[in-house]
PDB file of N, CA and C in Angstrom:
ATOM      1  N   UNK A   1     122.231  46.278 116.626  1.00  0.00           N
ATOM      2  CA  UNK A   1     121.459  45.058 116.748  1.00  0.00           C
ATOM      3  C   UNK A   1     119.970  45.335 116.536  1.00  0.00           C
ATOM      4  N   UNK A   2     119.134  46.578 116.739  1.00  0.00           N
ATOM      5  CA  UNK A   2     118.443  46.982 116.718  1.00  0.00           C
ATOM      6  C   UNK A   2     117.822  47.066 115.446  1.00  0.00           C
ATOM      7  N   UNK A   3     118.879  48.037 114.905  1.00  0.00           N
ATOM      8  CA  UNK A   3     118.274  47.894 113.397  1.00  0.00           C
ATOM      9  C   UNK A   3     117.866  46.867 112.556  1.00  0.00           C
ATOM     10  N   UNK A   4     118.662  45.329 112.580  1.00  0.00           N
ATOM     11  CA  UNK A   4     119.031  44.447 111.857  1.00  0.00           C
ATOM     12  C   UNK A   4     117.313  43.703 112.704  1.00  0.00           C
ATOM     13  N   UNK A   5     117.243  43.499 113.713  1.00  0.00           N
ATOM     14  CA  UNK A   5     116.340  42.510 113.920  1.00  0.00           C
ATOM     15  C   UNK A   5     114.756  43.755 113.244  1.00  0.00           C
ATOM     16  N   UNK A   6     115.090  44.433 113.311  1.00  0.00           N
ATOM     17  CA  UNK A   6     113.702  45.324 113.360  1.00  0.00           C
ATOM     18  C   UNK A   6     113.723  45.213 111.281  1.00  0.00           C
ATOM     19  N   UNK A   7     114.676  44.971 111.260  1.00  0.00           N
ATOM     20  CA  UNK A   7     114.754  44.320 109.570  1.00  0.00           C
ATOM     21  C   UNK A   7     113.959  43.272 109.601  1.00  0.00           C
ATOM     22  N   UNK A   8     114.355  42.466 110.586  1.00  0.00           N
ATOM     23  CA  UNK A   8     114.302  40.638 109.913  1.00  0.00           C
ATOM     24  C   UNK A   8     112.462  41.010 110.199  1.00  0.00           C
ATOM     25  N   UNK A   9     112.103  41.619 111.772  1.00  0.00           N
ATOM     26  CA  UNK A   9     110.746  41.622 111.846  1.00  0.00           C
ATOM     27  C   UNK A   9     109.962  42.212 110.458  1.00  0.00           C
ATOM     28  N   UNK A  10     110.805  43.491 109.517  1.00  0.00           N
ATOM     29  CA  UNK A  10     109.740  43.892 108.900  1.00  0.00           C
ATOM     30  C   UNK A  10     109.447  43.105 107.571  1.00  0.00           C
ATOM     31  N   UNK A  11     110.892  42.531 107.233  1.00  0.00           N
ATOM     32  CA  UNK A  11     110.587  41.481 106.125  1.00  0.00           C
ATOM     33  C   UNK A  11     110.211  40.240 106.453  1.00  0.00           C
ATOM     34  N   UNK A  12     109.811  39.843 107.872  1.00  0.00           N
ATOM     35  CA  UNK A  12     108.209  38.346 107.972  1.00  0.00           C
ATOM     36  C   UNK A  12     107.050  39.324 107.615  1.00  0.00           C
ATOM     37  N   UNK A  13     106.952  40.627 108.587  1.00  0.00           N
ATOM     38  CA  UNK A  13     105.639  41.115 108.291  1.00  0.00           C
ATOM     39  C   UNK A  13     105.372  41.045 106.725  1.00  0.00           C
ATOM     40  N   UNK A  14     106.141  41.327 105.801  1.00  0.00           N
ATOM     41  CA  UNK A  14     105.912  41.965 104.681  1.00  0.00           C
ATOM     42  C   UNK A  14     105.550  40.555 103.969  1.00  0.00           C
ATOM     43  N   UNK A  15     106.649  39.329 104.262  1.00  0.00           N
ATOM     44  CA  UNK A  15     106.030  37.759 103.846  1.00  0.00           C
ATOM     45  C   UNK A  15     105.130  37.497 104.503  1.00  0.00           C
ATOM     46  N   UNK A  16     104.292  37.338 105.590  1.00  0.00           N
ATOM     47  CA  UNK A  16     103.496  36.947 106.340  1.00  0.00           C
ATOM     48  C   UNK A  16     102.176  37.384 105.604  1.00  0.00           C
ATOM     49  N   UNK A  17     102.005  39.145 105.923  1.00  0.00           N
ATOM     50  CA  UNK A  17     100.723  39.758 105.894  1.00  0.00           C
ATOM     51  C   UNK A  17     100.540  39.853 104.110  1.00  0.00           C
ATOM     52  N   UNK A  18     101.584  39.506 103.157  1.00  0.00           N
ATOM     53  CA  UNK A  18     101.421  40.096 101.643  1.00  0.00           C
ATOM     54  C   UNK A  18     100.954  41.550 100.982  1.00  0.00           C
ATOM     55  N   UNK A  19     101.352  42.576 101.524  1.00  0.00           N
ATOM     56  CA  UNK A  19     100.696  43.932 101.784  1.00  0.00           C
ATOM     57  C   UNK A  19     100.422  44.170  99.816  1.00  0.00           C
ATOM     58  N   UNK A  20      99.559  44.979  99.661  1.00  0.00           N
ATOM     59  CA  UNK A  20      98.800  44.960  98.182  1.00  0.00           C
ATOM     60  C   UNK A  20      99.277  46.968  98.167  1.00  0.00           C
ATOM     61  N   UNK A  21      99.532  47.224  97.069  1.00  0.00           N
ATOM     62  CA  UNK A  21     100.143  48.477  96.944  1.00  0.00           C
ATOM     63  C   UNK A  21      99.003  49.124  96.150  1.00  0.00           C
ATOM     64  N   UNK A  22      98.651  49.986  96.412  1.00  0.00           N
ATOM     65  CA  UNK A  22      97.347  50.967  95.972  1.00  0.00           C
ATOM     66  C   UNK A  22      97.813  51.001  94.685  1.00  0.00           C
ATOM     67  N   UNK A  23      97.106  51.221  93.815  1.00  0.00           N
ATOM     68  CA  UNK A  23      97.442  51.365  92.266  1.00  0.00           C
ATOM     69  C   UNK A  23      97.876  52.812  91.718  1.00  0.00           C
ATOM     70  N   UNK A  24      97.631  53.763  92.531  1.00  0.00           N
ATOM     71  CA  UNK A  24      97.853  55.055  92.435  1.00  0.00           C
ATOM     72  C   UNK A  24      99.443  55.246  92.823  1.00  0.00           C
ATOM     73  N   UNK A  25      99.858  54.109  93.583  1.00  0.00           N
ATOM     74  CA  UNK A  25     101.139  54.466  94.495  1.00  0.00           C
ATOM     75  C   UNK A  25     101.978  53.816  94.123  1.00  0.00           C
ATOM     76  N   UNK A  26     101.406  52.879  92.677  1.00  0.00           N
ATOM     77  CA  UNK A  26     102.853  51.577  92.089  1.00  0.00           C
ATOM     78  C   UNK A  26     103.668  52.507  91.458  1.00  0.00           C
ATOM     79  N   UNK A  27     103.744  53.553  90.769  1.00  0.00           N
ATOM     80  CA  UNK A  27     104.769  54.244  90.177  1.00  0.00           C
ATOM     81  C   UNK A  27     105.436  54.924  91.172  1.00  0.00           C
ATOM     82  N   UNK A  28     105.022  55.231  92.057  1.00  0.00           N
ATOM     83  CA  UNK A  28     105.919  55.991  93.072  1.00  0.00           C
ATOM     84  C   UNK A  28     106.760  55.171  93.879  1.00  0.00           C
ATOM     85  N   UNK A  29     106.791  53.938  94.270  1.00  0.00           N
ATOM     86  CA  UNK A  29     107.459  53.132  95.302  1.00  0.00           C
ATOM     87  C   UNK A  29     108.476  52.418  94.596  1.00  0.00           C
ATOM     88  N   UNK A  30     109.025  52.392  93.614  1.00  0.00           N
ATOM     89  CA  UNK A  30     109.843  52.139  93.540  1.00  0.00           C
ATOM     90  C   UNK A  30     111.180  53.360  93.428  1.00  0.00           C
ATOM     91  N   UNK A  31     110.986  54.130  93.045  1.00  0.00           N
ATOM     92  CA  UNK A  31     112.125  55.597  93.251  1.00  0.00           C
ATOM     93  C   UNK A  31     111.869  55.644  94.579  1.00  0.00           C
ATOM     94  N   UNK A  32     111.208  55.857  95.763  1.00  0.00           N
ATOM     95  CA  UNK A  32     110.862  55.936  97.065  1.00  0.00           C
ATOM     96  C   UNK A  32     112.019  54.897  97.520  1.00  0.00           C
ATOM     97  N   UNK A  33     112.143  53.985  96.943  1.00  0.00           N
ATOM     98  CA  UNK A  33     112.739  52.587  97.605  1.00  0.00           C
ATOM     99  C   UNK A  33     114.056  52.880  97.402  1.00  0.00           C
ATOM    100  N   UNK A  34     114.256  53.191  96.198  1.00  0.00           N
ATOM    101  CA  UNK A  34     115.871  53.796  95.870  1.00  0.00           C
ATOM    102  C   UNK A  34     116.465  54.855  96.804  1.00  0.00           C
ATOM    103  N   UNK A  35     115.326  55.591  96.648  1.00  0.00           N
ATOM    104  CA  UNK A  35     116.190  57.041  97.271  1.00  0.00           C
ATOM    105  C   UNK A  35     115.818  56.988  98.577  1.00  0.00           C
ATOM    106  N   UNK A  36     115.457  55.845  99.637  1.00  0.00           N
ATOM    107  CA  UNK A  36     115.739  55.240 100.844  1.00  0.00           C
ATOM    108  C   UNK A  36     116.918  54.862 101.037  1.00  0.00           C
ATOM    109  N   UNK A  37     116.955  53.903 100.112  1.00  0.00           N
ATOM    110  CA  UNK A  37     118.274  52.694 100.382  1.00  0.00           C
ATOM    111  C   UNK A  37     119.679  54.231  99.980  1.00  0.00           C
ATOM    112  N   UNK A  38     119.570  55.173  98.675  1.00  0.00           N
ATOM    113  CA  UNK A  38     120.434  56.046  98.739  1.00  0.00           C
ATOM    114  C   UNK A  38     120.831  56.924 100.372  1.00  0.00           C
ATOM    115  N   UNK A  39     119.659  56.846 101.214  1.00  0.00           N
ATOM    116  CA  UNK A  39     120.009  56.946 102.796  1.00  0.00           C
ATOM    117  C   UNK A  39     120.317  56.488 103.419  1.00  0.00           C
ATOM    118  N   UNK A  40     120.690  55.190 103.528  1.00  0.00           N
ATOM    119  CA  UNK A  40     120.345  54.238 104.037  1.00  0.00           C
ATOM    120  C   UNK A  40     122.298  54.028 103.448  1.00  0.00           C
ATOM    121  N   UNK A  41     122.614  53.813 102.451  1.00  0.00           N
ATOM    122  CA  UNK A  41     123.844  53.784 102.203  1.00  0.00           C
ATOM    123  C   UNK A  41     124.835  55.124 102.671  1.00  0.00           C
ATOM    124  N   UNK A  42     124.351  56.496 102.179  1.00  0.00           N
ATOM    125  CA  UNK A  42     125.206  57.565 102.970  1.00  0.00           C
ATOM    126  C   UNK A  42     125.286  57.705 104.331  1.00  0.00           C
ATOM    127  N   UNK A  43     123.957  56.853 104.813  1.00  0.00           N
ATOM    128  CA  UNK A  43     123.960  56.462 107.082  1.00  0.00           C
ATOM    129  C   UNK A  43     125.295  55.754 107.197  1.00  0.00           C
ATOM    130  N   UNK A  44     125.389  54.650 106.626  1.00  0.00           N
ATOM    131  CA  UNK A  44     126.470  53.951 106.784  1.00  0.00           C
ATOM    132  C   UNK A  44     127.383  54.541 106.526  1.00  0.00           C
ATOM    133  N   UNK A  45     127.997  55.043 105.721  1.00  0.00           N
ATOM    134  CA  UNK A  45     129.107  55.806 105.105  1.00  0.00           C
ATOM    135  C   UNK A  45     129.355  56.747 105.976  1.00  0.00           C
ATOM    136  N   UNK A  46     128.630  57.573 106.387  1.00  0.00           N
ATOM    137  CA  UNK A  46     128.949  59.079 107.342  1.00  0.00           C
ATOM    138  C   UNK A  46     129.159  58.419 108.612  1.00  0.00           C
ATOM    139  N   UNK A  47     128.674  57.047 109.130  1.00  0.00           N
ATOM    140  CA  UNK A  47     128.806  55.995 110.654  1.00  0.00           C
ATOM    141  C   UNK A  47     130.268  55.678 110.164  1.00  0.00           C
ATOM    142  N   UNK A  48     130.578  55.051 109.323  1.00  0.00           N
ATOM    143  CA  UNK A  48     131.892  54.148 109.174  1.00  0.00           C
ATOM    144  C   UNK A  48     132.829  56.063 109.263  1.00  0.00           C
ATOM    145  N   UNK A  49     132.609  57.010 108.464  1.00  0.00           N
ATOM    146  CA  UNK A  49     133.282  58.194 108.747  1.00  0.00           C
ATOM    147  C   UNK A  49     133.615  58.587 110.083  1.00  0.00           C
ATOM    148  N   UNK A  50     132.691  58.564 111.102  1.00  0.00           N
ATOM    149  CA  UNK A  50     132.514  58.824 112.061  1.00  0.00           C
ATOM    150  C   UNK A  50     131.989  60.602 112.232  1.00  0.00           C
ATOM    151  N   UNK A  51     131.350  60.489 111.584  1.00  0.00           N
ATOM    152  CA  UNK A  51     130.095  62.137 111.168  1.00  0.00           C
ATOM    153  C   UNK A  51     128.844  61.771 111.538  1.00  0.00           C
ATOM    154  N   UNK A  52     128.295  60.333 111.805  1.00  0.00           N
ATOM    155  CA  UNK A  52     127.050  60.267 111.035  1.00  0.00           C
ATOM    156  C   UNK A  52     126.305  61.196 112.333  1.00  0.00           C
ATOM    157  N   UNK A  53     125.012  61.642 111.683  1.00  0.00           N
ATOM    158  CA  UNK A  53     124.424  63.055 112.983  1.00  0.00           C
ATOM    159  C   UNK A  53     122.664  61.845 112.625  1.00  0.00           C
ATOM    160  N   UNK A  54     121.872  61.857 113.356  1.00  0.00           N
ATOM    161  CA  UNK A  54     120.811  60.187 113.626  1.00  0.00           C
ATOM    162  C   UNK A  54     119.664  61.646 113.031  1.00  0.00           C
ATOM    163  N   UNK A  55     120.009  63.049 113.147  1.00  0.00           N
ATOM    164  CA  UNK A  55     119.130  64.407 112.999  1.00  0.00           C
ATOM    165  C   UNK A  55     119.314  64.129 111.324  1.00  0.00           C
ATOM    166  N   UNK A  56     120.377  64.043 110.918  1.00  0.00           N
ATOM    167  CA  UNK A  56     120.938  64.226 109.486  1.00  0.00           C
ATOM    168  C   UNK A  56     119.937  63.440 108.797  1.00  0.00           C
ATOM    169  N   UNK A  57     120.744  62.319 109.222  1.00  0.00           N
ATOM    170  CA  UNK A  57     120.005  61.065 108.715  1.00  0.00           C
ATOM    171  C   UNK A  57     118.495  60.990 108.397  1.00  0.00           C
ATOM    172  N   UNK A  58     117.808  60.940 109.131  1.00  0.00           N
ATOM    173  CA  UNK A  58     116.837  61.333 109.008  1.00  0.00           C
ATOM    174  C   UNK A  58     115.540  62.279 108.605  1.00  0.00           C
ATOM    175  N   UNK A  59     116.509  63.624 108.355  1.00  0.00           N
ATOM    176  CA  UNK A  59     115.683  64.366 107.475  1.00  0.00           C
ATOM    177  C   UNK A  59     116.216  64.177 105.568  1.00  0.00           C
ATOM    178  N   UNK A  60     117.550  63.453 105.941  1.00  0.00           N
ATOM    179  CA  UNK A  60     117.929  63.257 104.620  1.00  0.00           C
ATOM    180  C   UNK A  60     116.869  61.779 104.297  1.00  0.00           C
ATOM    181  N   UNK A  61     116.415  60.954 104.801  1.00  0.00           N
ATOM    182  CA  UNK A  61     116.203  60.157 104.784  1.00  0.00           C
ATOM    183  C   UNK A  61     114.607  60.203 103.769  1.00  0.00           C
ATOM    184  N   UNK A  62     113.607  61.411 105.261  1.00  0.00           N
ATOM    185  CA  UNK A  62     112.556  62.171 104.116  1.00  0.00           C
ATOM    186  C   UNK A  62     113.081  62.680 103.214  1.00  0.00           C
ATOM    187  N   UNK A  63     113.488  63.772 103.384  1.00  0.00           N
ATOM    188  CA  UNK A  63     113.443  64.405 101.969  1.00  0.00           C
ATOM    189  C   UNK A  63     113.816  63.372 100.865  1.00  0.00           C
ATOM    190  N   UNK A  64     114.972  62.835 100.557  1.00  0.00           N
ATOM    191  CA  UNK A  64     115.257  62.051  99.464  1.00  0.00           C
ATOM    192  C   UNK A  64     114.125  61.273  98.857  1.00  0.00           C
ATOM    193  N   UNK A  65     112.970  60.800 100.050  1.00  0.00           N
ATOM    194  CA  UNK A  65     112.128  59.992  99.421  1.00  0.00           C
ATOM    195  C   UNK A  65     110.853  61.179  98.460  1.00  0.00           C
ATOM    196  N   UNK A  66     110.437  62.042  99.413  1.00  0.00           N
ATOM    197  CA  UNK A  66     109.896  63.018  98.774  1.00  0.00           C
ATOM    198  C   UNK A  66     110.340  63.995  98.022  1.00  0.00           C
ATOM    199  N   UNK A  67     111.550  64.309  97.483  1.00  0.00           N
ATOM    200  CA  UNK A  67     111.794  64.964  96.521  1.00  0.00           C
ATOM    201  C   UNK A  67     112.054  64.262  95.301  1.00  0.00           C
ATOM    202  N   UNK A  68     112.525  63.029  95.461  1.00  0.00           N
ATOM    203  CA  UNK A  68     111.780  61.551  94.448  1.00  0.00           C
ATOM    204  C   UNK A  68     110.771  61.507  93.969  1.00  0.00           C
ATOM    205  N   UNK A  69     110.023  61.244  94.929  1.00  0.00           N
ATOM    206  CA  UNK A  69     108.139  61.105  94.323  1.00  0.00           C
ATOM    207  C   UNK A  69     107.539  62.277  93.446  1.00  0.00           C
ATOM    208  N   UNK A  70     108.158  64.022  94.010  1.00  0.00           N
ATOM    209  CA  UNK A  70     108.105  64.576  93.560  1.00  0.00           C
ATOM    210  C   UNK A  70     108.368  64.658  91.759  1.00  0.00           C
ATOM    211  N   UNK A  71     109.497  64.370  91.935  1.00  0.00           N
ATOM    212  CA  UNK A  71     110.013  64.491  90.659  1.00  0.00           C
ATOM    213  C   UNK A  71     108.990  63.518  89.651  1.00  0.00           C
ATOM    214  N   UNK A  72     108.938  62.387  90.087  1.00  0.00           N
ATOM    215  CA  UNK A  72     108.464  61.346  89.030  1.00  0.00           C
ATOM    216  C   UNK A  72     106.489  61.976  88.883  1.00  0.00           C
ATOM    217  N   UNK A  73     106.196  62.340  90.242  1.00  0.00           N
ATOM    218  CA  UNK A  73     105.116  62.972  90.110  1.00  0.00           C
ATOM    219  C   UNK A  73     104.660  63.817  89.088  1.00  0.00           C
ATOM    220  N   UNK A  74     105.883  65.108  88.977  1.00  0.00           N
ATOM    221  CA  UNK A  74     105.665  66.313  88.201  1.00  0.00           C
ATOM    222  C   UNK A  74     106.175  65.619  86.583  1.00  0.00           C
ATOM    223  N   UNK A  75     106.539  64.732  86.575  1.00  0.00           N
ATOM    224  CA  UNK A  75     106.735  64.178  85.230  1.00  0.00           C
ATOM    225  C   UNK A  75     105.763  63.480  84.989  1.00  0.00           C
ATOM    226  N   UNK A  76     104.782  62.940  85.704  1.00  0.00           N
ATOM    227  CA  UNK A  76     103.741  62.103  85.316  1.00  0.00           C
ATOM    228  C   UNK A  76     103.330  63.288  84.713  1.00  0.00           C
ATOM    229  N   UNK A  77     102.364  64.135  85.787  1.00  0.00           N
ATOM    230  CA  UNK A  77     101.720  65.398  84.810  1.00  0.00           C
ATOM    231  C   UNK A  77     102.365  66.364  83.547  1.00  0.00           C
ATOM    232  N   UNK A  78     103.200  66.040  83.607  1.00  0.00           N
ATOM    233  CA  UNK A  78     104.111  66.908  82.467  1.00  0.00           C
ATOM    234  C   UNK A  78     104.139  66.080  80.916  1.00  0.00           C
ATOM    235  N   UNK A  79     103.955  64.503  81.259  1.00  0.00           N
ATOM    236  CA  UNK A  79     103.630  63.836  80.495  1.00  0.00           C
ATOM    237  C   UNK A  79     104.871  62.710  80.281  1.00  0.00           C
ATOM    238  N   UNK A  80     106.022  62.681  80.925  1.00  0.00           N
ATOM    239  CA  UNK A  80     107.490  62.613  80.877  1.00  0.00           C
ATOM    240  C   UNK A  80     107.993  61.527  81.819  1.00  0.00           C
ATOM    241  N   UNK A  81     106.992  61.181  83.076  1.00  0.00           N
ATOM    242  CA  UNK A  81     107.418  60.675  83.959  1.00  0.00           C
ATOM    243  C   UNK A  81     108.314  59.439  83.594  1.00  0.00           C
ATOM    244  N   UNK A  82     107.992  58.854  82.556  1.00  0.00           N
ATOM    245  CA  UNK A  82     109.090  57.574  82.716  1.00  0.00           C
ATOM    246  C   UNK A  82     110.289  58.001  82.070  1.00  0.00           C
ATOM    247  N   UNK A  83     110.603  59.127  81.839  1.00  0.00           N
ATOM    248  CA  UNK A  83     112.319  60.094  80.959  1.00  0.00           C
ATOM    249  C   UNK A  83     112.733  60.164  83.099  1.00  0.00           C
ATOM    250  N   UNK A  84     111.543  61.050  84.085  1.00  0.00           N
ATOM    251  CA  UNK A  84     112.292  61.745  84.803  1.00  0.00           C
ATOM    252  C   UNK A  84     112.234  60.876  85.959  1.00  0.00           C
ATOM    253  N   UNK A  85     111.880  59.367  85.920  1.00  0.00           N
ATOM    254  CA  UNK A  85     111.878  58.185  86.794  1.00  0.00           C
ATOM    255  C   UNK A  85     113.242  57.703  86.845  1.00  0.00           C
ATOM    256  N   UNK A  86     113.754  57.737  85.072  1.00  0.00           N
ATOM    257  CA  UNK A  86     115.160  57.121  84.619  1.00  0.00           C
ATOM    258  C   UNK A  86     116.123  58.171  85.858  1.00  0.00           C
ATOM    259  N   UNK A  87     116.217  59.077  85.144  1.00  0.00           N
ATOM    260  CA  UNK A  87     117.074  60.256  85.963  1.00  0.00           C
ATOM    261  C   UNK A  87     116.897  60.208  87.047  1.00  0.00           C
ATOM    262  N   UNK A  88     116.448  59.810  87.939  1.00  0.00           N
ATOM    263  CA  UNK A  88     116.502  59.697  88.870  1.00  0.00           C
ATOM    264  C   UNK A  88     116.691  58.741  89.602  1.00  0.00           C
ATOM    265  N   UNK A  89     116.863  57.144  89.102  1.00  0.00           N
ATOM    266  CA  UNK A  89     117.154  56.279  89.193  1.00  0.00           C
ATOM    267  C   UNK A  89     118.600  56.392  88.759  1.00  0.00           C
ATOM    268  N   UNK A  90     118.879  56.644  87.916  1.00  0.00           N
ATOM    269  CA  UNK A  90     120.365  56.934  87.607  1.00  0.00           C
ATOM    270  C   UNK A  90     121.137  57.527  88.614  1.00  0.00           C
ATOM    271  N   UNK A  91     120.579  58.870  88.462  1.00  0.00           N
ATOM    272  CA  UNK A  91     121.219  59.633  90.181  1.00  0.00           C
ATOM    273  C   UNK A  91     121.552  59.039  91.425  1.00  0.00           C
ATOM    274  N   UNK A  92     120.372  58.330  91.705  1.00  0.00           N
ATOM    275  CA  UNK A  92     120.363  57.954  92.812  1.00  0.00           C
ATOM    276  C   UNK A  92     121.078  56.642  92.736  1.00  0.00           C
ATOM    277  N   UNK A  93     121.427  56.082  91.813  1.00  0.00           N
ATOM    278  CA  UNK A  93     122.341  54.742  91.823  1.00  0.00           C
ATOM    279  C   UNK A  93     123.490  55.031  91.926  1.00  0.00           C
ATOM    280  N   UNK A  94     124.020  56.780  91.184  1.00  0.00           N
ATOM    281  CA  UNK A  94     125.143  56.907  91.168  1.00  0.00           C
ATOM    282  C   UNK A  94     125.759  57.073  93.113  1.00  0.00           C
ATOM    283  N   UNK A  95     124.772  58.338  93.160  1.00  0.00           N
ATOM    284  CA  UNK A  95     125.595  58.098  94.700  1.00  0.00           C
ATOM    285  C   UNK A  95     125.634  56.820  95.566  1.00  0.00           C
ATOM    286  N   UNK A  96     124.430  56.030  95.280  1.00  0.00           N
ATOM    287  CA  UNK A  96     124.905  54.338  95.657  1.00  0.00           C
ATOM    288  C   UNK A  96     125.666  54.020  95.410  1.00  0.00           C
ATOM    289  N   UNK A  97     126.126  53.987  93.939  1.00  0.00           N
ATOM    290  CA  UNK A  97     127.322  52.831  94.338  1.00  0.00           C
ATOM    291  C   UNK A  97     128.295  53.867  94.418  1.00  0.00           C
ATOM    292  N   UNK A  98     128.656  55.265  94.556  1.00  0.00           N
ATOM    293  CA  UNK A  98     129.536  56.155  94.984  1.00  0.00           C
ATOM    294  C   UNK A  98     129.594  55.652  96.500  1.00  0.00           C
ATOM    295  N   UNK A  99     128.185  55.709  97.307  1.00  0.00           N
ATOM    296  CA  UNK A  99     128.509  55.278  98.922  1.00  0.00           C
ATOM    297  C   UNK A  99     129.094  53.892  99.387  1.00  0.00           C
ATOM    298  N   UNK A 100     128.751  52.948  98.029  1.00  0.00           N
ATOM    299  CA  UNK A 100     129.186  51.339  98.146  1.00  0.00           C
ATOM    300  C   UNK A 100     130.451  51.471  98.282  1.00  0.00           C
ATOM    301  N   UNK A 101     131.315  52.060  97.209  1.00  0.00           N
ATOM    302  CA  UNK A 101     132.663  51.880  96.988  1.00  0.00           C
ATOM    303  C   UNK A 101     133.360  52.404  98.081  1.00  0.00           C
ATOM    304  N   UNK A 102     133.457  53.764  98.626  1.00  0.00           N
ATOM    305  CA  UNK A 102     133.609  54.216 100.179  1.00  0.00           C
ATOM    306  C   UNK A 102     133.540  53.405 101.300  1.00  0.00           C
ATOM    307  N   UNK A 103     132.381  52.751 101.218  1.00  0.00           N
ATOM    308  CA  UNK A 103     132.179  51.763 102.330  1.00  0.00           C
ATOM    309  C   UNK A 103     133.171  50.375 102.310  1.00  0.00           C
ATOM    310  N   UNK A 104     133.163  49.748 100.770  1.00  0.00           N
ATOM    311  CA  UNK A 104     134.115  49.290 100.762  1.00  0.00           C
ATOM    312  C   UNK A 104     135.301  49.347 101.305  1.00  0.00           C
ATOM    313  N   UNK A 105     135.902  50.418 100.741  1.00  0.00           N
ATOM    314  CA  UNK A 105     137.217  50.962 101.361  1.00  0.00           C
ATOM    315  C   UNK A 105     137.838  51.156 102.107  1.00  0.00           C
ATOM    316  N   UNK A 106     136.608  51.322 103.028  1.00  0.00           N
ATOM    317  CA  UNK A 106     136.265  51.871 104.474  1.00  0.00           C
ATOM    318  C   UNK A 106     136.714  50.401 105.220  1.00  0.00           C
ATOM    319  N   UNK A 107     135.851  48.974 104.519  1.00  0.00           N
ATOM    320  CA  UNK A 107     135.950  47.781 105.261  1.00  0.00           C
ATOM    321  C   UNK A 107     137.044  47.554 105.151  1.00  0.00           C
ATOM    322  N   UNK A 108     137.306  46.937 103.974  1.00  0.00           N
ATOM    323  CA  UNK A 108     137.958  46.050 103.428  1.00  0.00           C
ATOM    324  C   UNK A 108     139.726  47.049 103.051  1.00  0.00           C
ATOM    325  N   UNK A 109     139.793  48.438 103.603  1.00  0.00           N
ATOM    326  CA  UNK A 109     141.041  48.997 103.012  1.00  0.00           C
ATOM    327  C   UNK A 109     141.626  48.897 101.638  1.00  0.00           C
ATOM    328  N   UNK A 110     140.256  48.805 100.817  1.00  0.00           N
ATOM    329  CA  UNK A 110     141.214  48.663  99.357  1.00  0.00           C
ATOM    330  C   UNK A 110     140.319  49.040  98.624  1.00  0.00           C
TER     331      UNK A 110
END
């Protein structure tokens, strides 16, 4: 219950206050956002398993976002970043909808 209202609070804040994204930080937040929600889907998945560890979660939770930024980072300077933004958007969709379909399965038995 916790989680879900501490949702609903952060998406008024986010309609309410209109937060403005530094211009340095628009290429990075969206892979950041992915490879959240890619945590955010294996939380659920390892909970519905009955594994999930709240320690796990959570360092998987950083890292995924910062070894993201990383990547698209070292491709900015490399000159590449929008080849190693794709790939990584790809990746990270795959184990999404790899964790979707599980979860599915998980609900719904089929």
């Amino acid at each position: 219950m916790i989680p879900a209202f501490a949702l609903v609070v952060g998406v008024a804040l986010g309609l309410f206050l209109d937060p403005t994204v530094p211009l340095w930080l628009q290429p990075y937040l969206p892979i950041a956002v992915v490879a959240a929600l890619d945590a955010v889907f294996g939380g659920i998945r390892a909970r519905l398993d009955g594994i999930f560890d709240a320690k796990v979660f959570v360092v998987s939770f950083v890292s995924n976002v910062l070894v993201a930024a990383l990547v698209v980072f070292l491709g900015d300077k490399l000159g590449v970043g929008g080849q190693l933004s794709t790939a990584v958007v790809v990746v990270l969709g795959i184990r999404i909808f790899g964790n979707a379909a599980a979860i599915r399965r998980h609900v719904f038995h089929a």
